[in-house]
Protein backbone atom coordinates (compact mmCIF):
# COMPACT_ATOMS: atom_id res chain seq x y z
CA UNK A 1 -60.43 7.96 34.01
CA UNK A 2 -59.26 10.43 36.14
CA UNK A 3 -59.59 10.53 40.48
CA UNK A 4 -61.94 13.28 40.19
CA UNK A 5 -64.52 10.63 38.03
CA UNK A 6 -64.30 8.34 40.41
CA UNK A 7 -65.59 10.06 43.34
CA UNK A 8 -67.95 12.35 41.60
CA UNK A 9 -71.12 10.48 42.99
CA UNK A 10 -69.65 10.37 46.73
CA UNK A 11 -70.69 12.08 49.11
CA UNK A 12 -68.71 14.11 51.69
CA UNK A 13 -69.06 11.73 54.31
CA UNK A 14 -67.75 8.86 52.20
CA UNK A 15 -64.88 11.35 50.62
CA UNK A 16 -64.05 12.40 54.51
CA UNK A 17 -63.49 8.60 55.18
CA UNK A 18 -61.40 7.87 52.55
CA UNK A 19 -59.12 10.94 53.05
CA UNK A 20 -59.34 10.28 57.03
CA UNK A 21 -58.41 6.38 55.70
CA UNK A 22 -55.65 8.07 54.18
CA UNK A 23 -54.15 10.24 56.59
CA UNK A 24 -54.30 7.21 59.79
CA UNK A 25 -52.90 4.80 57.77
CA UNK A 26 -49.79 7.10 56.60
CA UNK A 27 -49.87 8.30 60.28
CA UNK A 28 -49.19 4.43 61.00
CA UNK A 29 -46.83 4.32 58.66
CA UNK A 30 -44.71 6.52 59.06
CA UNK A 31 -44.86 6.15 62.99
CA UNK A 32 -43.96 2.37 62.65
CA UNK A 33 -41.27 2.77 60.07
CA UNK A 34 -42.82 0.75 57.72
CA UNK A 35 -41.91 0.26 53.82
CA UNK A 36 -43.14 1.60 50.68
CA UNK A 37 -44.58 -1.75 49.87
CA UNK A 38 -46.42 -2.22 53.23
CA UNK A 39 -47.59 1.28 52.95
CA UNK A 40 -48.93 1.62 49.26
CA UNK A 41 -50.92 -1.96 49.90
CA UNK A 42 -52.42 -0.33 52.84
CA UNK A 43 -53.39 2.68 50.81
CA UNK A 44 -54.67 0.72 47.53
CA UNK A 45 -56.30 -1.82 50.10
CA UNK A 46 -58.45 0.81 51.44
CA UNK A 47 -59.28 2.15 47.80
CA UNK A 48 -59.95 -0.95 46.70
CA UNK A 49 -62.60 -1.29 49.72
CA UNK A 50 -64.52 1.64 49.39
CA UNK A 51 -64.93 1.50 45.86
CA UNK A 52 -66.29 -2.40 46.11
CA UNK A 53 -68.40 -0.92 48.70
CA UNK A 54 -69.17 1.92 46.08
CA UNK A 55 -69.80 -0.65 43.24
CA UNK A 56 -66.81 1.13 41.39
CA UNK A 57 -65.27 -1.68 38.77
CA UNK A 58 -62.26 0.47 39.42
CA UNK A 59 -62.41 -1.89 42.49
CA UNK A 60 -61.73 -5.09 40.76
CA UNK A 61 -58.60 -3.73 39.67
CA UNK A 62 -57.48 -2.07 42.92
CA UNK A 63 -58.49 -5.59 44.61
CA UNK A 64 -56.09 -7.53 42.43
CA UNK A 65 -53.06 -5.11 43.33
CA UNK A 66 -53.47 -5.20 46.98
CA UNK A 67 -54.33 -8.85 46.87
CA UNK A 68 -50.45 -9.18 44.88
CA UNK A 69 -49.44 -6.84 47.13
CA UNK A 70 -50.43 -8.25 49.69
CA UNK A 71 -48.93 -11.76 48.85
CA UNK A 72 -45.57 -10.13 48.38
CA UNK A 73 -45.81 -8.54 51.93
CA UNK A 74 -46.90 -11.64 53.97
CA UNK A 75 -44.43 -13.72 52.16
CA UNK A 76 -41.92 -11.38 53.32
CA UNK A 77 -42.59 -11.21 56.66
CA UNK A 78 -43.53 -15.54 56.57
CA UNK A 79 -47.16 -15.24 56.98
CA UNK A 80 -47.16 -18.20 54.51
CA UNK A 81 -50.95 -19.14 55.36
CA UNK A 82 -51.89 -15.88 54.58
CA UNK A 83 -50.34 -16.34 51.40
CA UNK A 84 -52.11 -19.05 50.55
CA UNK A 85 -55.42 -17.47 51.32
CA UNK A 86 -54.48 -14.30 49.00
CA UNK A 87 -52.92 -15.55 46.37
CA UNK A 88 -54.77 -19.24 46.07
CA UNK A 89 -58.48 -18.28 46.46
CA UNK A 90 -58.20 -14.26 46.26
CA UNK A 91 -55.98 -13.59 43.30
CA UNK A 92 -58.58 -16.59 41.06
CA UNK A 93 -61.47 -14.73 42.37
CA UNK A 94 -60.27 -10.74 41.34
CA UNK A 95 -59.11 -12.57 38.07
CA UNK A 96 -62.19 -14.28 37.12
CA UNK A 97 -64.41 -10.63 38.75
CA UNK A 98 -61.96 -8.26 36.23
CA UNK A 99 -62.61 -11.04 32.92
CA UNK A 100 -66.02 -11.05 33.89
């Protein structure tokens, strides 16, 4: 499945949003300094998002990255609730979505 698939039955409002998405968040980025794993959780995050919002099951799989990602990131940085949250209730939940 290529990109082009996946957003074949957007429409150019939802396509501007997730290029706008896109271009902010590695605006961000690169203004803050942040690293490549910060930065491609961001971007997948927002994927995922809009293509749960789109019904995609491409979004299942997206989900479960950023939610790893995520996990990874806020361990890092000793958000240890958050990774809790993620990867105790979030990661189960994309798990049992993708197998189901």
């Amino acid at each position: 499945m290529n990109f082009k698939n996946v957003l074949k039955d957007w429409s150019k409002i939802e396509k501007a949003l997730l290029f706008s998405s896109i271009i902010v968040i590695l605006s961000v980025e690169i203004i803050f300094k942040s690293d490549i794993l910060t930065t491609s959780c961001s971007l997948i995050g927002i994927l995922a998002a809009l293509l749960l919002a789109k019904g995609k099951n491409l979004g299942q799989l997206s989900g479960l990255i950023t939610t790893i990602l995520y996990s990874i990131v806020s361990y890092n940085n000793k958000f240890y609730g958050e990774v809790i949250i993620y990867f105790f209730l979030m990661l189960p939940m994309y798990v049992i979505s993708i197998i189901s």
